[in-house]
C-alpha atoms as a PDB file:
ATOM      1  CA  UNK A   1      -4.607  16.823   7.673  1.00  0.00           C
ATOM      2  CA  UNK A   2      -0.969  15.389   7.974  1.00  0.00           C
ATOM      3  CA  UNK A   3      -1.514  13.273   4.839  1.00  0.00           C
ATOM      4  CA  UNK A   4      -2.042  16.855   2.549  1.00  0.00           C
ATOM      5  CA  UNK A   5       1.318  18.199   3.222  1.00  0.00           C
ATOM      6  CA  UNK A   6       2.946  14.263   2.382  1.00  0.00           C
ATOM      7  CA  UNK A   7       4.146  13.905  -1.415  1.00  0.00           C
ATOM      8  CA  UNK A   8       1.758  11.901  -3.901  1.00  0.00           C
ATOM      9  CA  UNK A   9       2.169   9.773  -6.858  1.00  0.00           C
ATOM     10  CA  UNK A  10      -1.422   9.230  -8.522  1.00  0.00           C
ATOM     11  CA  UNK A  11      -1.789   5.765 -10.765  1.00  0.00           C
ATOM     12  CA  UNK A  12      -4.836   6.538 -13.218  1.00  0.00           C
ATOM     13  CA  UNK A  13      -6.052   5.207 -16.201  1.00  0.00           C
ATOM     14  CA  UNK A  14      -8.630   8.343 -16.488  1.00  0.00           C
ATOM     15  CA  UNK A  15      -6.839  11.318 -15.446  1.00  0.00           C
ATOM     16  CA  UNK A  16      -4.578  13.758 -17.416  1.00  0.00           C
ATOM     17  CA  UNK A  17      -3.566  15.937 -14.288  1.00  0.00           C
ATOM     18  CA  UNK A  18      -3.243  16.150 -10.529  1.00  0.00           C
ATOM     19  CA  UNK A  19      -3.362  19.514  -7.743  1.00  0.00           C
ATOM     20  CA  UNK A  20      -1.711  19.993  -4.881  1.00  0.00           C
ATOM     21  CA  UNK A  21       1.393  17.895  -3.929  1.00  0.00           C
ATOM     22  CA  UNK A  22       0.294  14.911  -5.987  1.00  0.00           C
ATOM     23  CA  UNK A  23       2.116  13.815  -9.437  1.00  0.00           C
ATOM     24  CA  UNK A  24       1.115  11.814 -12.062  1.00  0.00           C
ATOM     25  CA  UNK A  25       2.864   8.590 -12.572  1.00  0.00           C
ATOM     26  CA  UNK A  26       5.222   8.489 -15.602  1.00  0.00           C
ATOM     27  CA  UNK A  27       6.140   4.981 -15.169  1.00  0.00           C
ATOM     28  CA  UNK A  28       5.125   1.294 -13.911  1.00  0.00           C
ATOM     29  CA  UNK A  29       4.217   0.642 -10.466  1.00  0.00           C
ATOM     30  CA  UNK A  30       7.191  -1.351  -9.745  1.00  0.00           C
ATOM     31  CA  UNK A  31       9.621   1.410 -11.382  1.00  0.00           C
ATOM     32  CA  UNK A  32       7.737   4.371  -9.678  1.00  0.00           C
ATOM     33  CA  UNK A  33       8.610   2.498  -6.501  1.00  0.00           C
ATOM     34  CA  UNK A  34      12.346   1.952  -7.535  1.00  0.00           C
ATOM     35  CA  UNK A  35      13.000   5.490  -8.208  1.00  0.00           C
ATOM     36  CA  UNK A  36      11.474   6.584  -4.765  1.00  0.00           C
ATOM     37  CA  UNK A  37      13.266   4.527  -2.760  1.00  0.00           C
ATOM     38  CA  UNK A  38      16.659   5.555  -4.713  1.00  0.00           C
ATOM     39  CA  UNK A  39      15.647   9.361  -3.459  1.00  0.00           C
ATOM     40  CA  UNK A  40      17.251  10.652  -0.473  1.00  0.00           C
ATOM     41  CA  UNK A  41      16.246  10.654   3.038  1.00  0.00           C
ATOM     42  CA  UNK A  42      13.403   7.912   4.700  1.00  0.00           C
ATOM     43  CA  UNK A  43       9.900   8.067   4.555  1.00  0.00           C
ATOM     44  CA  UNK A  44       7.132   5.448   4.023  1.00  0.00           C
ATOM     45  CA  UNK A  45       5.709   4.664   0.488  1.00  0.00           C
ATOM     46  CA  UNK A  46       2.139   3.827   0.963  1.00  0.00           C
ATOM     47  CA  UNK A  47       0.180   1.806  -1.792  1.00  0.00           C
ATOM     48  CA  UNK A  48      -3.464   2.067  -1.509  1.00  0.00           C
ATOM     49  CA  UNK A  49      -6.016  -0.144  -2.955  1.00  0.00           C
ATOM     50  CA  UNK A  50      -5.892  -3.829  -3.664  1.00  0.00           C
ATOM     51  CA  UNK A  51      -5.156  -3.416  -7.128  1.00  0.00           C
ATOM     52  CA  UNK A  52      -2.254  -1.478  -6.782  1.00  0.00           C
ATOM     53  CA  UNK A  53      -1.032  -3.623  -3.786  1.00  0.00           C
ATOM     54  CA  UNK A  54      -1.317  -7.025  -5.576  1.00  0.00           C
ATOM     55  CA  UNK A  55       0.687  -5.328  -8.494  1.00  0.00           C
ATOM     56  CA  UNK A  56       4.010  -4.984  -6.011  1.00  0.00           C
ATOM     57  CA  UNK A  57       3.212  -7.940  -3.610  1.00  0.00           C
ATOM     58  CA  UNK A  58       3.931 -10.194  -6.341  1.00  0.00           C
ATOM     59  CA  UNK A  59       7.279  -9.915  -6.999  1.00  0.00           C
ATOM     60  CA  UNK A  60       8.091  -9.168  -3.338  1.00  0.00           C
ATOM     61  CA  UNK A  61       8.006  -5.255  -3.417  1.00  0.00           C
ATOM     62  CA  UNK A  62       6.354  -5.198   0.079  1.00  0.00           C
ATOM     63  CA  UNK A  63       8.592  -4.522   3.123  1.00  0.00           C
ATOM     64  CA  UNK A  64       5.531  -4.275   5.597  1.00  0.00           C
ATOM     65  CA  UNK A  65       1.404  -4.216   5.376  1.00  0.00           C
ATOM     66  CA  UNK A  66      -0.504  -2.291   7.498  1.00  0.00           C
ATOM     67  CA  UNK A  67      -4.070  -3.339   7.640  1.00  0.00           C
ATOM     68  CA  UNK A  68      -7.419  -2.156   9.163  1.00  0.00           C
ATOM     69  CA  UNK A  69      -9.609  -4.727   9.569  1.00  0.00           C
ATOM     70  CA  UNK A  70     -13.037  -3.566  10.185  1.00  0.00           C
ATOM     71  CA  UNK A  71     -16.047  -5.574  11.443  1.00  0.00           C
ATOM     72  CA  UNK A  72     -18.229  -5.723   8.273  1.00  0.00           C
ATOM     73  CA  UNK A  73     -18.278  -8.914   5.869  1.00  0.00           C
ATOM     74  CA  UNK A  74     -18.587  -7.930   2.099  1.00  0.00           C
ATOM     75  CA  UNK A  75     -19.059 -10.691   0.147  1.00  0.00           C
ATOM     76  CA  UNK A  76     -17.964  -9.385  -3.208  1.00  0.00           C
ATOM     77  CA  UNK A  77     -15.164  -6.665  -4.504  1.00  0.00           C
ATOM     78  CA  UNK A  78     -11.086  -6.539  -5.847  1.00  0.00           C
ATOM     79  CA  UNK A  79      -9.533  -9.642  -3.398  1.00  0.00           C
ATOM     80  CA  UNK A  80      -7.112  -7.872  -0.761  1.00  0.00           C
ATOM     81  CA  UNK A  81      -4.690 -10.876  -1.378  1.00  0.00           C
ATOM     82  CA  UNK A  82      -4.490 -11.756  -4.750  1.00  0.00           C
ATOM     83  CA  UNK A  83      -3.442 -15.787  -5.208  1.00  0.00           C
ATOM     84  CA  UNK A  84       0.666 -16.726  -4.749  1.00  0.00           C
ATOM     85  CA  UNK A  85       2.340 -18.880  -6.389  1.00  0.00           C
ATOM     86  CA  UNK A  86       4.527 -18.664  -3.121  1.00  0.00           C
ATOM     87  CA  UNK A  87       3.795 -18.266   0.488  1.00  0.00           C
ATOM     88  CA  UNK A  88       5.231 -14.846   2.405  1.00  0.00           C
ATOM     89  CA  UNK A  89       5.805 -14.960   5.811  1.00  0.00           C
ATOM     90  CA  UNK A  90       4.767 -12.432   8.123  1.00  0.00           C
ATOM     91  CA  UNK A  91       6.387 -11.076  11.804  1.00  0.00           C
ATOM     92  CA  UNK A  92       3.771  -9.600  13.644  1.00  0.00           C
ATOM     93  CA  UNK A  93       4.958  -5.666  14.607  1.00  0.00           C
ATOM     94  CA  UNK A  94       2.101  -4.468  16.207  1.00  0.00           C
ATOM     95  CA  UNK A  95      -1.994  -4.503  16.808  1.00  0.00           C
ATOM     96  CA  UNK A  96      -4.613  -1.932  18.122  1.00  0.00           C
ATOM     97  CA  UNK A  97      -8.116  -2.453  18.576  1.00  0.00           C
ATOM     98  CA  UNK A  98     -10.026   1.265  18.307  1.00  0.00           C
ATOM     99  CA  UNK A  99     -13.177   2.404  19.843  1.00  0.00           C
ATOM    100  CA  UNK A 100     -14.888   1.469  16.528  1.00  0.00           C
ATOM    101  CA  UNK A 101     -13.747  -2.428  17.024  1.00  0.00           C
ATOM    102  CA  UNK A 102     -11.807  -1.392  13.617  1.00  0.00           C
ATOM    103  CA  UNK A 103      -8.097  -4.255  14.211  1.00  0.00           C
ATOM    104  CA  UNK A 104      -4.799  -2.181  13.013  1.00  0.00           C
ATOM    105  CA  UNK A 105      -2.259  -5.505  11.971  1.00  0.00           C
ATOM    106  CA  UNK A 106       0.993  -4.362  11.346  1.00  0.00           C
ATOM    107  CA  UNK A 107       3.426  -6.903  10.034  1.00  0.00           C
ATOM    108  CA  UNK A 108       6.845  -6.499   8.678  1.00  0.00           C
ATOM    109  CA  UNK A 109       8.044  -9.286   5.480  1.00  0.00           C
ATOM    110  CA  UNK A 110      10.073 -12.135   6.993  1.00  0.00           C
ATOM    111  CA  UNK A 111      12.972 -11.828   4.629  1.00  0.00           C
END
């Protein structure tokens, strides 16, 4: 799988230690993403999980979201978008519809 061979930091509460190309965190969410960005070379840094995501969507750390909608309504759970005290606005970048009727919404911040 291509996402195996791609460097991890792991955010836990529970565990004490990581395999394979993963690290454990050593610092806040916000700071973790600071010193990634400041390393050399591109490359995505992908958040996953609404808990996580609400933690650097508040004070703007989001450059882009990339979202999968899929056709299922669950009507309980973390809330994808936590509440703003500020509205962000969104360019649309791209969409694809799979075989599974799963959306992909890619939008890029409106800085």
């Amino acid at each position: 799988m291509l996402w195996n061979a791609l460097p991890k930091v792991v955010f836990s509460t529970t565990l004490s230690a990581v395999r394979g190309n993963a690290r454990l965190a050593s610092g806040g969410l916000a700071e973790e993403i600071e010193r990634l960005r400041a390393e050399p070379g591109e490359g995505d840094i992908a958040i996953g999980g609404a808990t996580l995501a609400a933690e650097v969507a508040a004070p703007g750390l989001i450059d882009e979201y990339r979202v999968r909608v899929n056709p299922v309504l669950v009507g309980g759970g973390v809330p994808f978008f936590p509440q703003h005290e500020h509205q962000v606005g969104l360019e649309l970048v791209e969409t694809r519809t799979f075989n599974s009727r799963v959306v992909f919404l890619h939008y890029r911040v409106a800085r």
